[in-house]
N, C-alpha and C. Protein backbone atom coordinates (compact mmCIF):
# COMPACT_ATOMS: atom_id res chain seq x y z
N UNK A 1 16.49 42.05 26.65
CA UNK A 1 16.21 40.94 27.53
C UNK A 1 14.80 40.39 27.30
N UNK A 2 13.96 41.39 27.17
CA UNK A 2 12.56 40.72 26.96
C UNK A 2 12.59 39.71 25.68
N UNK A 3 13.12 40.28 24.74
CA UNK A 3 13.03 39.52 23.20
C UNK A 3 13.59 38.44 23.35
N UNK A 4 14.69 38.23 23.83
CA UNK A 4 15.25 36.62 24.33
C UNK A 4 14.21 36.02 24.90
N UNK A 5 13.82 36.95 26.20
CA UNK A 5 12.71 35.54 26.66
C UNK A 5 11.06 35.55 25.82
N UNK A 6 11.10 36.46 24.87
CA UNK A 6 9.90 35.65 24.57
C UNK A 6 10.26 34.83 23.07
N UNK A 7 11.71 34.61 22.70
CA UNK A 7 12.45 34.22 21.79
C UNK A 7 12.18 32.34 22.22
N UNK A 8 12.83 32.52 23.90
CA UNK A 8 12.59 31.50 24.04
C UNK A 8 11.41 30.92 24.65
N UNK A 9 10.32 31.50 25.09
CA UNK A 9 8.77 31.00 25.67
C UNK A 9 8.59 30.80 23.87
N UNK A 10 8.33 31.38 22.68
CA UNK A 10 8.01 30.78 20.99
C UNK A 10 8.62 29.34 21.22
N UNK A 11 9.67 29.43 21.08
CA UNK A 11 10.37 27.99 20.79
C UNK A 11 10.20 26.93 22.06
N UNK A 12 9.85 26.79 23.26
CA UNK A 12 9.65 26.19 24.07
C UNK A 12 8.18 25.81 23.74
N UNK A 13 7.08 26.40 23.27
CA UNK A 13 5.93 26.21 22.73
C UNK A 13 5.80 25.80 21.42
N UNK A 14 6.81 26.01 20.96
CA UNK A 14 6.60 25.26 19.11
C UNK A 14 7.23 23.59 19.76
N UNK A 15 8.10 23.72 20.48
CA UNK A 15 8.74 22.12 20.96
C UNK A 15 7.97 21.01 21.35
N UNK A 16 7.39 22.01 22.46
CA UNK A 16 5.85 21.23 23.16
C UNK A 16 5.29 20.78 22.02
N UNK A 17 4.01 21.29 21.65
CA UNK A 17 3.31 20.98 20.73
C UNK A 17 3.44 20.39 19.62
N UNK A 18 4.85 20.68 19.50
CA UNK A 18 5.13 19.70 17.85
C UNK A 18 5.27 18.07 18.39
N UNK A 19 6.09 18.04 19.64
CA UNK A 19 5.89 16.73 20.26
C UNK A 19 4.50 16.21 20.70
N UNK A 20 3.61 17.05 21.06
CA UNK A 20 2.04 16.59 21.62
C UNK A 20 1.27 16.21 19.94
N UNK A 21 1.82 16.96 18.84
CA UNK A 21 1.32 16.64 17.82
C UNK A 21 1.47 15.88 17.19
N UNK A 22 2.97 15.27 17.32
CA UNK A 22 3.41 13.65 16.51
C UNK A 22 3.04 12.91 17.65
N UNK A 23 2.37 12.83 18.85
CA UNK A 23 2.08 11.78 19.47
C UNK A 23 0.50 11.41 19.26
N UNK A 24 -0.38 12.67 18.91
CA UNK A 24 -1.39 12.22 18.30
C UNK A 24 -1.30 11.62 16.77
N UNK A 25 -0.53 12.16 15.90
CA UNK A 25 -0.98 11.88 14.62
C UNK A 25 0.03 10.27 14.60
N UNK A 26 0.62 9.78 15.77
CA UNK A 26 1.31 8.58 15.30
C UNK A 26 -0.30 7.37 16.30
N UNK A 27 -0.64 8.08 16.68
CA UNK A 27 -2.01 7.08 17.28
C UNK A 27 -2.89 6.91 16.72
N UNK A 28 -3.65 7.84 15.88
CA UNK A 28 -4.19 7.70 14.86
C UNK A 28 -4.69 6.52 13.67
N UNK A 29 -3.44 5.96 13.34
CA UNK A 29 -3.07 5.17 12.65
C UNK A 29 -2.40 4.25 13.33
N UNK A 30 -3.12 2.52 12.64
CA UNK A 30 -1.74 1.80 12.81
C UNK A 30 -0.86 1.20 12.12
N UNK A 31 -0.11 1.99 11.96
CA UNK A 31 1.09 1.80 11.38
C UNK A 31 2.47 0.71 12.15
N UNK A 32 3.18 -0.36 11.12
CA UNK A 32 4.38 -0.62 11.49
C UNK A 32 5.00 -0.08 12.38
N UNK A 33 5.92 -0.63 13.30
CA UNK A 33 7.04 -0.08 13.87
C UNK A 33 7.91 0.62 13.10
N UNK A 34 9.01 1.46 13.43
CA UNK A 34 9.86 2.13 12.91
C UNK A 34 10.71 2.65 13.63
N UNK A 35 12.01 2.92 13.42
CA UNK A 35 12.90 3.27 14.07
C UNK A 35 12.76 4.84 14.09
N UNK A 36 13.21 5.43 15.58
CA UNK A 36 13.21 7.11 15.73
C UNK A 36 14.08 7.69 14.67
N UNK A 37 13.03 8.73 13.65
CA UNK A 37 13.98 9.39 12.77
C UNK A 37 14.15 10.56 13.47
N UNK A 38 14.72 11.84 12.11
CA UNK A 38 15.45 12.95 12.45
C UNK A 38 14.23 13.43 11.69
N UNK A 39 13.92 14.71 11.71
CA UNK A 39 13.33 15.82 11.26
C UNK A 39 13.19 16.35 9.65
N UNK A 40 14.06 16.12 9.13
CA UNK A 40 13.87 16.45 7.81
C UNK A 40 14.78 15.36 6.95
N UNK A 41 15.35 14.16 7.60
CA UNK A 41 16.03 13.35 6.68
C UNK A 41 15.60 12.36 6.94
N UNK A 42 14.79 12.22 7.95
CA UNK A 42 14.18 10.58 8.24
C UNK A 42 15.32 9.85 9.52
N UNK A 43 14.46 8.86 8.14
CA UNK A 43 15.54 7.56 8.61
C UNK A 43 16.78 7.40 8.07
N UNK A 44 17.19 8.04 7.38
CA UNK A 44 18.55 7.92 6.34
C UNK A 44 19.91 7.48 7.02
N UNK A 45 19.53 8.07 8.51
CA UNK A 45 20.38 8.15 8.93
C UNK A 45 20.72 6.89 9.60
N UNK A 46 19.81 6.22 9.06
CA UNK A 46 20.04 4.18 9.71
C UNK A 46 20.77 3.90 8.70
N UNK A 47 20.37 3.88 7.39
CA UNK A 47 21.15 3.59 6.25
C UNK A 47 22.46 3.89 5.87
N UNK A 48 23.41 3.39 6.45
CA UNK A 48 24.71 3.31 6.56
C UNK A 48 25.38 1.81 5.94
N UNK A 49 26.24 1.90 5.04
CA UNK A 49 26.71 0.74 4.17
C UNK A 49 25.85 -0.29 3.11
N UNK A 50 25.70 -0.83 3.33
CA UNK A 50 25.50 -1.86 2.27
C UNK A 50 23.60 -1.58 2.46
N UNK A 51 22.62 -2.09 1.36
CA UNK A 51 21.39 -1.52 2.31
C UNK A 51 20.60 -3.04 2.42
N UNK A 52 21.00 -3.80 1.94
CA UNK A 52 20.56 -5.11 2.33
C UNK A 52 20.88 -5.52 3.86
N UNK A 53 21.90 -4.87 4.25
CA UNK A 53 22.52 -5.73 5.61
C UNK A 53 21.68 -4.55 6.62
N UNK A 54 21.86 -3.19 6.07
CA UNK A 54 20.77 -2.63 7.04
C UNK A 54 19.48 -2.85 7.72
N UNK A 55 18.75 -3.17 6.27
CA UNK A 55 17.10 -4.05 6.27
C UNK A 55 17.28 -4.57 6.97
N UNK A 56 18.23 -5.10 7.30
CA UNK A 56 18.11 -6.78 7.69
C UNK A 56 18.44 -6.61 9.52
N UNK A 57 19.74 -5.79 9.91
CA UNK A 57 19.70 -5.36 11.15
C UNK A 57 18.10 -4.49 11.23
N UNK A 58 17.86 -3.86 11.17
CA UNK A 58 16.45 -2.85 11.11
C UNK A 58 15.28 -3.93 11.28
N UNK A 59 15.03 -5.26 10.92
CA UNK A 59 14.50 -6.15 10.53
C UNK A 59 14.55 -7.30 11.82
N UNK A 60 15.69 -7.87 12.47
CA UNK A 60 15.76 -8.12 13.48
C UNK A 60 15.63 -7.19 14.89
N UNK A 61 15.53 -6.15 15.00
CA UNK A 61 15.13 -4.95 15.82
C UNK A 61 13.90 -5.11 15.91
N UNK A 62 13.35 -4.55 14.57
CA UNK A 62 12.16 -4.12 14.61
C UNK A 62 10.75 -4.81 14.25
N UNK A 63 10.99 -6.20 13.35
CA UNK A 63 10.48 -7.21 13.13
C UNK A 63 10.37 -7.06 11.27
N UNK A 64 9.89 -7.98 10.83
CA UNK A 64 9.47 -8.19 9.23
C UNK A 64 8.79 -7.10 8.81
N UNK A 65 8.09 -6.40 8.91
CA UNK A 65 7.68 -4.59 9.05
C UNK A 65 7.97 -3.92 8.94
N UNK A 66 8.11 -2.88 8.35
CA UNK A 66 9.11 -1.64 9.23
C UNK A 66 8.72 -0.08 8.35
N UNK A 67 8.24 0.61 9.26
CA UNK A 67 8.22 1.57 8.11
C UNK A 67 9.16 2.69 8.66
N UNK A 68 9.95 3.02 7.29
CA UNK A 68 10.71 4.14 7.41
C UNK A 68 10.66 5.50 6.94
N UNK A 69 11.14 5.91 6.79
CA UNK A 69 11.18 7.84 6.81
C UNK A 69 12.18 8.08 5.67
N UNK A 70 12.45 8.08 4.24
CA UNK A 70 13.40 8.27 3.54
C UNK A 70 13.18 9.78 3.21
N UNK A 71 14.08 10.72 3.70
CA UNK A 71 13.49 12.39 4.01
C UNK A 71 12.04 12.09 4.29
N UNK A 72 11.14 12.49 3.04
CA UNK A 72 9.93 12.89 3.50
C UNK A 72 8.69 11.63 3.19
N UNK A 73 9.27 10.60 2.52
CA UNK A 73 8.69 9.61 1.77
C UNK A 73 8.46 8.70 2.83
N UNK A 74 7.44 8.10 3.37
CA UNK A 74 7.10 6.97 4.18
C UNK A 74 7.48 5.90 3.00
N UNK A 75 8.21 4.54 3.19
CA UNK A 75 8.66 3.46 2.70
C UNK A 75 8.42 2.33 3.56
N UNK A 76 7.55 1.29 3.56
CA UNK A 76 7.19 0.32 4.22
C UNK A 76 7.98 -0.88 3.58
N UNK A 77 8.93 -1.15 4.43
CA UNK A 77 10.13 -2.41 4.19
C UNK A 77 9.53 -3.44 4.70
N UNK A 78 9.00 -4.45 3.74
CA UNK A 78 8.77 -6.52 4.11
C UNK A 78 9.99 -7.27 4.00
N UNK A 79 10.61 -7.55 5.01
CA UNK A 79 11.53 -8.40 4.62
C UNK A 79 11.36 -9.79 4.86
N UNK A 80 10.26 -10.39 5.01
CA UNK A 80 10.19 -11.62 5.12
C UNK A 80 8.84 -12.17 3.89
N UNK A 81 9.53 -13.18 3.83
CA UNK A 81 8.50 -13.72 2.71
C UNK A 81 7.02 -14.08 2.81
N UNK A 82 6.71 -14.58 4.35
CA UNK A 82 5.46 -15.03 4.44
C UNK A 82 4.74 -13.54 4.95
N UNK A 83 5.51 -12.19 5.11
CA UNK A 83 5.06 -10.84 4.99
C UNK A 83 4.18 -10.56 3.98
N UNK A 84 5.62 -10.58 2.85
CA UNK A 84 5.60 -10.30 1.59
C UNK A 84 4.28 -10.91 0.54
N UNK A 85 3.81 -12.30 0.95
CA UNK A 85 3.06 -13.07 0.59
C UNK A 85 1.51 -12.65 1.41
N UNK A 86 1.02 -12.48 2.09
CA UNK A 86 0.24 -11.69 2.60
C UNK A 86 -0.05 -10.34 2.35
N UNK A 87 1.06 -9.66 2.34
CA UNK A 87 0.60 -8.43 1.99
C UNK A 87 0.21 -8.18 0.48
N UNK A 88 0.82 -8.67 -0.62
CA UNK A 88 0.56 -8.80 -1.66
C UNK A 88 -0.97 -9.57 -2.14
N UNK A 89 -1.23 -10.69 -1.33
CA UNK A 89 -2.50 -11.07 -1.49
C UNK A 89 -3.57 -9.94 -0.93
N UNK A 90 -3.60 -9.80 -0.17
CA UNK A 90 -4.54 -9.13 0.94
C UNK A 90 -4.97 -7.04 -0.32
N UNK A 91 -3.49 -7.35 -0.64
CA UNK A 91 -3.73 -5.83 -0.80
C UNK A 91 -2.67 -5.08 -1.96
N UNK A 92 -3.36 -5.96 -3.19
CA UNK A 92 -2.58 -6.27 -4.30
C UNK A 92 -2.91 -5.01 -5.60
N UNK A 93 -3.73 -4.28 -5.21
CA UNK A 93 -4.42 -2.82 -6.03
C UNK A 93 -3.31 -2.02 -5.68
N UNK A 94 -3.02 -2.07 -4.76
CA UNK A 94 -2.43 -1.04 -3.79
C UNK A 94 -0.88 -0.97 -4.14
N UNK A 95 -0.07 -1.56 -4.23
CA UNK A 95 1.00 -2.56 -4.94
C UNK A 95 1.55 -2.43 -6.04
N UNK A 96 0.48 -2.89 -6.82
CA UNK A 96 0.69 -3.16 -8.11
C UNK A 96 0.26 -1.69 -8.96
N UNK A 97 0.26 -0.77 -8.61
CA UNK A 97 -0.21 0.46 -9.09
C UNK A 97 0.65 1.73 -8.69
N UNK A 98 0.84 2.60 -9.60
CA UNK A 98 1.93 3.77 -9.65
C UNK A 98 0.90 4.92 -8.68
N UNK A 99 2.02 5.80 -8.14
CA UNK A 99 1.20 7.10 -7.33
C UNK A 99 1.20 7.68 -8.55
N UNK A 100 -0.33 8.50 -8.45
CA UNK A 100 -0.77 9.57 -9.44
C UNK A 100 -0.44 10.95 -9.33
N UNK A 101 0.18 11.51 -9.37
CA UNK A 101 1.10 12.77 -8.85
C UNK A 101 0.39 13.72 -10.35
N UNK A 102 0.88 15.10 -10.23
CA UNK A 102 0.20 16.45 -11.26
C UNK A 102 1.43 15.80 -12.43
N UNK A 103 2.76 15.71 -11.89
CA UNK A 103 3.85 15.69 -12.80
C UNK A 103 3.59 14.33 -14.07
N UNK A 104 3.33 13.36 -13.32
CA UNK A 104 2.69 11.75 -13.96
C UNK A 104 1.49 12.22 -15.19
N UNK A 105 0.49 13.07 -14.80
CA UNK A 105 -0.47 12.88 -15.69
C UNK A 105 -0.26 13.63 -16.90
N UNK A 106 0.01 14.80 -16.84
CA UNK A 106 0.54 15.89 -17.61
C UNK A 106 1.92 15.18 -18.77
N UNK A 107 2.99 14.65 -18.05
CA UNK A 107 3.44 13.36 -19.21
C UNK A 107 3.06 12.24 -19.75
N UNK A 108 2.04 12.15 -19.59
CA UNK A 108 1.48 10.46 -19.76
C UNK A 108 0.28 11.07 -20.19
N UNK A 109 -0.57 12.45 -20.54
CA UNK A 109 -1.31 12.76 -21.25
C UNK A 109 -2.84 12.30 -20.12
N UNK A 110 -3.18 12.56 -19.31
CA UNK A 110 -3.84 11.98 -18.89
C UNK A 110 -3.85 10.54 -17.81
N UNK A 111 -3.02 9.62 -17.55
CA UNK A 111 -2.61 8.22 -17.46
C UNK A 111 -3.12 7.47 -18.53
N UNK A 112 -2.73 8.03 -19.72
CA UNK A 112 -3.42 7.28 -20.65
C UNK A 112 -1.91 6.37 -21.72
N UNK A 113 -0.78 7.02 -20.62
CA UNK A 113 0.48 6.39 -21.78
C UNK A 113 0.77 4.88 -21.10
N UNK A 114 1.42 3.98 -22.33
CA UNK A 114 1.56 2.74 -21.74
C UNK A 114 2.04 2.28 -20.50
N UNK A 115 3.10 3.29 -19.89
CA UNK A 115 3.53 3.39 -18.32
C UNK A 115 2.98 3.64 -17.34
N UNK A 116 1.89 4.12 -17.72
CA UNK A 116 0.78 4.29 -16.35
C UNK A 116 -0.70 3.78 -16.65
N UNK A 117 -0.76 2.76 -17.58
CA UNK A 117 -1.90 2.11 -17.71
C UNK A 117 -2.41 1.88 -16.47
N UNK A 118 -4.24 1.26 -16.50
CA UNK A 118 -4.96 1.11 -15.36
C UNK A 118 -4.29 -0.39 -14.96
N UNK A 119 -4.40 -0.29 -13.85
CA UNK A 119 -4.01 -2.02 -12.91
C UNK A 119 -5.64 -2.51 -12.54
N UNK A 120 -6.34 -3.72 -12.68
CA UNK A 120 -7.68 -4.58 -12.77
C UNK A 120 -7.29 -5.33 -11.85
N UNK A 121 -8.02 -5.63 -10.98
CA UNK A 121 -8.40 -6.94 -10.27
C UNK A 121 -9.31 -8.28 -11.10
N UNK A 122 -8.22 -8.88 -11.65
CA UNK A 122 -9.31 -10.36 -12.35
C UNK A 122 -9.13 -11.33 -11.26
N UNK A 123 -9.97 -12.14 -10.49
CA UNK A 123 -9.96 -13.62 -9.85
C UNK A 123 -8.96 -13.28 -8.66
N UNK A 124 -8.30 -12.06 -8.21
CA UNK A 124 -7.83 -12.16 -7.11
C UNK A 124 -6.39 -11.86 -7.15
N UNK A 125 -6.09 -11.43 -8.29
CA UNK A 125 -4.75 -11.44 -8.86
C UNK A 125 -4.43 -10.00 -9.47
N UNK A 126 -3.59 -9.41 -9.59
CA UNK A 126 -3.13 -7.72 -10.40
C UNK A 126 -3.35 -8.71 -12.32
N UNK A 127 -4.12 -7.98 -12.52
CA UNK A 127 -3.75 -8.10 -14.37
C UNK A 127 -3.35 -6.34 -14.86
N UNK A 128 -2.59 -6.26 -15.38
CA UNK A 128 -2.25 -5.15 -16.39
C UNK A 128 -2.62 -5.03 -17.18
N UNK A 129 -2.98 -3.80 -17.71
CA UNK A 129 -3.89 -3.28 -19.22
C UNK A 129 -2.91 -3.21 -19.99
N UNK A 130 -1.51 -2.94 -19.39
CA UNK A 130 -0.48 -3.02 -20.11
C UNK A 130 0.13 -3.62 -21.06
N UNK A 131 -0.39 -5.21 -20.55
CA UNK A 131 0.10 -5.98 -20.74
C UNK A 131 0.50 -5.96 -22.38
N UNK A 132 -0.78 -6.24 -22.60
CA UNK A 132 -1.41 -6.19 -24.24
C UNK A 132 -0.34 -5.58 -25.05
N UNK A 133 0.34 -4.13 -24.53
CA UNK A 133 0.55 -3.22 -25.49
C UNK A 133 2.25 -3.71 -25.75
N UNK A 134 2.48 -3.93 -24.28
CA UNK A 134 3.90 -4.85 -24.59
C UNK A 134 3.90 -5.82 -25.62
N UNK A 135 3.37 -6.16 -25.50
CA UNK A 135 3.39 -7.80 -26.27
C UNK A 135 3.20 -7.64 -27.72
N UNK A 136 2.47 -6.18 -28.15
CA UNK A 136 2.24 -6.02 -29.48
C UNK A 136 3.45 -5.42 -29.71
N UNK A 137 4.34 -5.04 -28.78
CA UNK A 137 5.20 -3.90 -28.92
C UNK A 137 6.55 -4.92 -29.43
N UNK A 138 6.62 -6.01 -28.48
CA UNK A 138 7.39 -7.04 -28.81
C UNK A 138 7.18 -7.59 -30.30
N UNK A 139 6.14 -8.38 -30.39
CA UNK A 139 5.57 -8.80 -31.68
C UNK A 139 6.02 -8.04 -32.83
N UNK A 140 6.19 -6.38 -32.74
CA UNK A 140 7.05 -5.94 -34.12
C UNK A 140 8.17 -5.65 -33.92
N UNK A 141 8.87 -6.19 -32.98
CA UNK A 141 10.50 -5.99 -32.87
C UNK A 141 10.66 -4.38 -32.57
N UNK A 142 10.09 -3.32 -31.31
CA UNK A 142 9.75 -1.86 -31.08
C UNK A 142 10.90 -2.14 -30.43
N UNK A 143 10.84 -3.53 -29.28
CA UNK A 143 11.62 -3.39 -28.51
C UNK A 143 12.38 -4.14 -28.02
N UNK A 144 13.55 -3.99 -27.19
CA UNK A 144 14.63 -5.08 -27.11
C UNK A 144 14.06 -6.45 -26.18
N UNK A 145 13.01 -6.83 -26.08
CA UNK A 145 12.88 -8.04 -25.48
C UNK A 145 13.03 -9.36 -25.58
């Protein structure tokens, strides 16, 4: 009998606190709206049928915004254009550039392979270092473009 109840005073205290703890770490930040996920799958569980028509219900709910929970991956959905157009101006480094993960550098030698070239800010705009290497790559027929 004792081990039950202090089976359940543990878990009545991990409940608490895990709720007192996503209510600080969601204040913290301001972040988009988002719909209530689940625990270890997110939001997935909005994503039912087609996923354009989802966005799009999710989107009238929740507004042009939205950030979701795909398992463990935060995914910030724009579905509107004058969003889309703002956010891209405002914060176009950010965007236009791959996450640097242990797995990324270690294949790419560093980020030194043509797929993870550096992204530049020229005049306000993303330029690619990339660019270049395509274009030479094209120029000898490497590749199907």
């Amino acid at each position: 009998m004792a081990i039950l109840f202090c089976f359940f005073l543990v878990s009545l205290v991990t409940l608490v606190s895990s709720i007192f703890f996503k209510q600080i770490k969601n204040t913290k930040f301001n972040l988009p709206p988002s719909p209530p996920s689940l625990p270890i799958i997110g939001n997935l569980h909005h994503l039912t049928g087609l996923p354009h028509r989802c966005y799009h219900k999710l989107s009238i709910k929740y507004g042009p915004v939205i950030l979701l929970h795909l398992g463990f991956v935060p995914v910030v959905v724009i579905s509107s254009s004058e969003a889309a157009e703002a956010v891209l101006k405002t914060h176009d480094l950010e965007c236009c550039s791959r996450p640097k993960t242990v797995g990324t550098g270690k294949l790419s030698y560093g980020f030194k392979d043509i797929s993870f070239g550096h992204t530049v800010s020229i005049g306000g705009k993303c330029e690619n270092s990339r660019l270049p290497n395509f274009l030479a790559l094209k120029r000898f027929n490497l590749i199907g473009i």
